[in-house]
Protein backbone atom coordinates (compact mmCIF):
# COMPACT_ATOMS: atom_id res chain seq x y z
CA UNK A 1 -16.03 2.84 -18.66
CA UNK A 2 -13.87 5.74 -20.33
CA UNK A 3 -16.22 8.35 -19.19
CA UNK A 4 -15.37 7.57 -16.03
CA UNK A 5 -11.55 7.60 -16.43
CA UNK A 6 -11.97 10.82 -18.82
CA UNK A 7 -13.78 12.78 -16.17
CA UNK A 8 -11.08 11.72 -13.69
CA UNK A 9 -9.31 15.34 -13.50
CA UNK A 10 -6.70 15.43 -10.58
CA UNK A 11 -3.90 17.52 -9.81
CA UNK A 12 -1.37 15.55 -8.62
CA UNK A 13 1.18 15.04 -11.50
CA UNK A 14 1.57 10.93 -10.80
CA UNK A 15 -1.88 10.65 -10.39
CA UNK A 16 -2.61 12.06 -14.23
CA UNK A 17 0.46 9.88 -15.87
CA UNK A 18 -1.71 6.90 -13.86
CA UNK A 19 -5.04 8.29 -16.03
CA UNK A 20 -3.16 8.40 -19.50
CA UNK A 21 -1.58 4.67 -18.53
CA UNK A 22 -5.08 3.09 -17.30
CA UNK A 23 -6.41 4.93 -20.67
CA UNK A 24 -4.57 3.50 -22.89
CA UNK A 25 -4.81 -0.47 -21.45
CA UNK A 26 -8.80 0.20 -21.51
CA UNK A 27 -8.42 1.16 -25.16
CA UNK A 28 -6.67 -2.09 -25.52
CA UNK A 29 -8.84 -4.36 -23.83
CA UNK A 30 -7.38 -4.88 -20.69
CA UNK A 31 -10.83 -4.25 -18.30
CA UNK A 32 -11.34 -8.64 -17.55
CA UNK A 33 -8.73 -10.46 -15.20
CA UNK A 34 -7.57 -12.74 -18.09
CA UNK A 35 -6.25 -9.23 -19.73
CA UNK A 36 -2.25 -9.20 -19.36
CA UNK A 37 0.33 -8.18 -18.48
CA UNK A 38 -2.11 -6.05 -16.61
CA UNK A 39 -5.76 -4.94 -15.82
CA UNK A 40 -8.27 -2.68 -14.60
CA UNK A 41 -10.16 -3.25 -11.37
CA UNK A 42 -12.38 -1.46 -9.39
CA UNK A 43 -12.58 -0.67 -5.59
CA UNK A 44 -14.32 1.50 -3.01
CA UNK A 45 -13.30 4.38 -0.73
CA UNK A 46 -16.45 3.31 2.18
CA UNK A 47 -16.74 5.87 4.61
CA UNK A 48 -19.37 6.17 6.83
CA UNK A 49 -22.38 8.90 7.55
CA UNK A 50 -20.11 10.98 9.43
CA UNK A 51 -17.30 10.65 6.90
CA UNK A 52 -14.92 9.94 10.13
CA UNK A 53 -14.77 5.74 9.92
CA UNK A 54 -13.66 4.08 6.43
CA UNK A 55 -14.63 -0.18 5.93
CA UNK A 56 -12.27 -2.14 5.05
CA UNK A 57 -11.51 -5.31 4.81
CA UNK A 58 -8.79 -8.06 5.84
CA UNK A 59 -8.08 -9.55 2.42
CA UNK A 60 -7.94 -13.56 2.21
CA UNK A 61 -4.99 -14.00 -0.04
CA UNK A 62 -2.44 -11.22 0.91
CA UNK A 63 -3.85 -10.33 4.33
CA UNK A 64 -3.60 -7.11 4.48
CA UNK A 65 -6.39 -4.57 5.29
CA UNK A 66 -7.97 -2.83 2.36
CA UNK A 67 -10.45 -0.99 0.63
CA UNK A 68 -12.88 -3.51 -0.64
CA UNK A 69 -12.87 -4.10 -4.10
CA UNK A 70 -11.71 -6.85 -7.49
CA UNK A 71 -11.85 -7.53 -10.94
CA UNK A 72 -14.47 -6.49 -13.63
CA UNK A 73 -17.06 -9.17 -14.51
CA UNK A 74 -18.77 -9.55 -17.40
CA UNK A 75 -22.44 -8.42 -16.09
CA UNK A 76 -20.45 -5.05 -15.15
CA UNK A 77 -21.32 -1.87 -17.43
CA UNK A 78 -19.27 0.43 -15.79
CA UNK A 79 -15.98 0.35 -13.39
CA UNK A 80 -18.39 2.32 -10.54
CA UNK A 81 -20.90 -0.76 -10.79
CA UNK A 82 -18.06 -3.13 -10.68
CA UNK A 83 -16.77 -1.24 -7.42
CA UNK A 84 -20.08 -0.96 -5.81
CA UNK A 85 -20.56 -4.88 -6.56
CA UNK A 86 -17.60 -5.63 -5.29
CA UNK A 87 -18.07 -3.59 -2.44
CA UNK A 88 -21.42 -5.28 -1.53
CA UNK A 89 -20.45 -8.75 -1.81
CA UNK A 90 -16.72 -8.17 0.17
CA UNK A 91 -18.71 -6.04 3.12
CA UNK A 92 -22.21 -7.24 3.07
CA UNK A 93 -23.37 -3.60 3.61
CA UNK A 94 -27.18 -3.31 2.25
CA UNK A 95 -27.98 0.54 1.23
CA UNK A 96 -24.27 1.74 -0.20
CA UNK A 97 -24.41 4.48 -2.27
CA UNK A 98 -22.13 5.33 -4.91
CA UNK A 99 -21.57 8.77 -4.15
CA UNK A 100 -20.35 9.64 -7.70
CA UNK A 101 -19.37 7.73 -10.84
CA UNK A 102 -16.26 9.89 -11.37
CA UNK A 103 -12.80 7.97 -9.78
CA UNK A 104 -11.40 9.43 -7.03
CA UNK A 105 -8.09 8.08 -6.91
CA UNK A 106 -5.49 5.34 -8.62
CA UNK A 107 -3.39 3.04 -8.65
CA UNK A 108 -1.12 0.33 -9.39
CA UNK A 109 0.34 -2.59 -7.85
CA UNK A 110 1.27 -5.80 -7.70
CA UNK A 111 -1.01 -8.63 -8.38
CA UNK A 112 -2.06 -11.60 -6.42
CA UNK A 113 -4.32 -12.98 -9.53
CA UNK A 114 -1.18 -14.00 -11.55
CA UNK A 115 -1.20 -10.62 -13.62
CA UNK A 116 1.91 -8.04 -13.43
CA UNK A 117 -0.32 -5.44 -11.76
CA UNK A 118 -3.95 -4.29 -11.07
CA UNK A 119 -4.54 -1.48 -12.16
CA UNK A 120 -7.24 0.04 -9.71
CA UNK A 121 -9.62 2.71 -10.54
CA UNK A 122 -11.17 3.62 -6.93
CA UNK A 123 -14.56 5.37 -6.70
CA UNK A 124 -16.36 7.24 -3.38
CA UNK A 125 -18.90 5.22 -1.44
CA UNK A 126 -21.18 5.87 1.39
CA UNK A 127 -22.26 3.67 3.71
CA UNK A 128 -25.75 4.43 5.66
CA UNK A 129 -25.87 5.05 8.93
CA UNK A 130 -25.47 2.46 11.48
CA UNK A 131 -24.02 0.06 8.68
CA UNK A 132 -22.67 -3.16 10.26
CA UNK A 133 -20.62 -4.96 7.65
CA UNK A 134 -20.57 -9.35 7.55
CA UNK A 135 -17.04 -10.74 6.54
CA UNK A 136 -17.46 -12.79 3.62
CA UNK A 137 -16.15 -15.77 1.81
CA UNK A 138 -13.37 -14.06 0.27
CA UNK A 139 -12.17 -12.22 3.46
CA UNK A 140 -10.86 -13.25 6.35
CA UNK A 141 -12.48 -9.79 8.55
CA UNK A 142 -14.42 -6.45 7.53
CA UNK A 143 -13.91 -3.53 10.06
CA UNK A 144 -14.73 0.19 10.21
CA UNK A 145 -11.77 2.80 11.65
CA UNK A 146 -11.31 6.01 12.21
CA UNK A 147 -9.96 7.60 9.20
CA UNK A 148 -7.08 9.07 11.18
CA UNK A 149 -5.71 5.86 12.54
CA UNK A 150 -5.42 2.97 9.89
CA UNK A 151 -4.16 0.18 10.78
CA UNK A 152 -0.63 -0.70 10.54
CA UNK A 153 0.29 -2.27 7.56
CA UNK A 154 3.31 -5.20 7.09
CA UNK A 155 5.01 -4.99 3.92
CA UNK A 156 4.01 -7.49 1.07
CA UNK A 157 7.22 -8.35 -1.22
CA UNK A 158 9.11 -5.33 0.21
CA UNK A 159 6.20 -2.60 -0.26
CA UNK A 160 3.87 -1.42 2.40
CA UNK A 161 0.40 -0.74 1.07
CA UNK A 162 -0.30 2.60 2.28
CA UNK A 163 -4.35 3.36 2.49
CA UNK A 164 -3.75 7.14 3.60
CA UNK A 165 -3.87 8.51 -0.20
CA UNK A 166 -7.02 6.37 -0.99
CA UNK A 167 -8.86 7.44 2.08
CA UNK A 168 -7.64 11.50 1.74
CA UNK A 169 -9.27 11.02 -1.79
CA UNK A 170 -12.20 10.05 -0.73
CA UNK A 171 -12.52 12.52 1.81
CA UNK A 172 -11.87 15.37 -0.81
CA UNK A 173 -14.25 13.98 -3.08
C-alpha cells in the first residue's frame, strides 16, 4: 500500500502535505475503519471510453453524489484493489479497469463512519464502453455525467463536496 502513496508525485503544494499526512497514518496502522481518529480509504475516478462522462454515485448515508468508493477490508492487498472493489460492488460495472495503481488525487474529510476523517486515496478507472451501472444496496442511485457539468452539490455540515479536483485528476492522469 506505500508504493502506491510513494509513487504519488503531484505538484500541487496541498496535495503533497496530504501524501506526507496519509504516509505517516499508514505507517501507524490506520488503513481498517476501526483505525482512529482517522483512516485510509480508497475510491475511484470512473470515466468512461471517451473520457467525457464520470459514474458516480448518490451515496445512502450523506446523499450526496460521489465518486464510488469505502473503507479497506481485510481481503484487500493494495488501496487500488480496495478502490476497484469498491468500485464494482457500489456501480455494478463488469469489465473496469484500473487504469494505473499510482493515486491520482487526495483527500480528507469528514466522516460518516464515526471516525474524525477519511482519509481518501483516489485511483483512475475506466469503464468499458457502453457500461450501464446497477445502483446497489449501499446507494440510493449510480449515474454517468458529463465531466463538465457535475451535479450541484448541497453542503453537508457547512462544506460543499466539490468533485471538480477529483475528476480534473483523473482526466490528467
Amino acid at each position: 500500500m506505500r508504493a502506491e502513496l510513494d509513487a504519488y508525485a503531484p505538484d500541487d503544494p496541498a496535495q503533497q502535505q496530504l501524501k506526507v499526512e496519509f504516509l505517516s497514518r499508514l505507517d501507524a496502522g490506520a488503513v481498517r475503519r476501526a483505525a482512529r481518529p482517522d483512516h485510509l480509504t480508497a475510491s475511484a475516478v470512473v470515466l468512461d471510453a471517451s473520457r467525457t462522462h464520470v459514474l458516480l454515485v448518490l451515496h445512502g448515508k450523506v446523499r450526496r453524489w460521489l465518486q464510488p468508493g469505502g473503507h479497506v477490508e481485510d481481503g484487500d492487498t493494495t488501496l487500488s484493489q480496495a478502490a476497484l472493489r469498491e468500485t464494482l460492488e457500489e456501480t455494478g460495472v463488469v469489465g473496469l479497469e484500473l487504469v494505473a495503481t499510482t493515486a491520482v488525487h487526495l483527500d480528507r474529510h469528514a466522516a460518516p463512519c464515526g471516525a474524525r476523517h477519511h482519509l481518501d486515496v483516489c485511483f483512475l478507472v475506466q469503464a468499458p464502453d457502453g457500461a450501464v451501472p446497477i445502483t446497489s444496496e449501499e446507494s440510493l442511485d449510480v449515474r454517468w455525467f458529463p465531466v463538465d457539468a457535475l451535479p450541484a452539490q448541497e453542503p453537508v455540515g457547512g462544506h460543499v463536496i466539490d468533485l471538480g479536483p477529483w475528476v480534473r485528476a483523473g482526466l490528467r492522469a
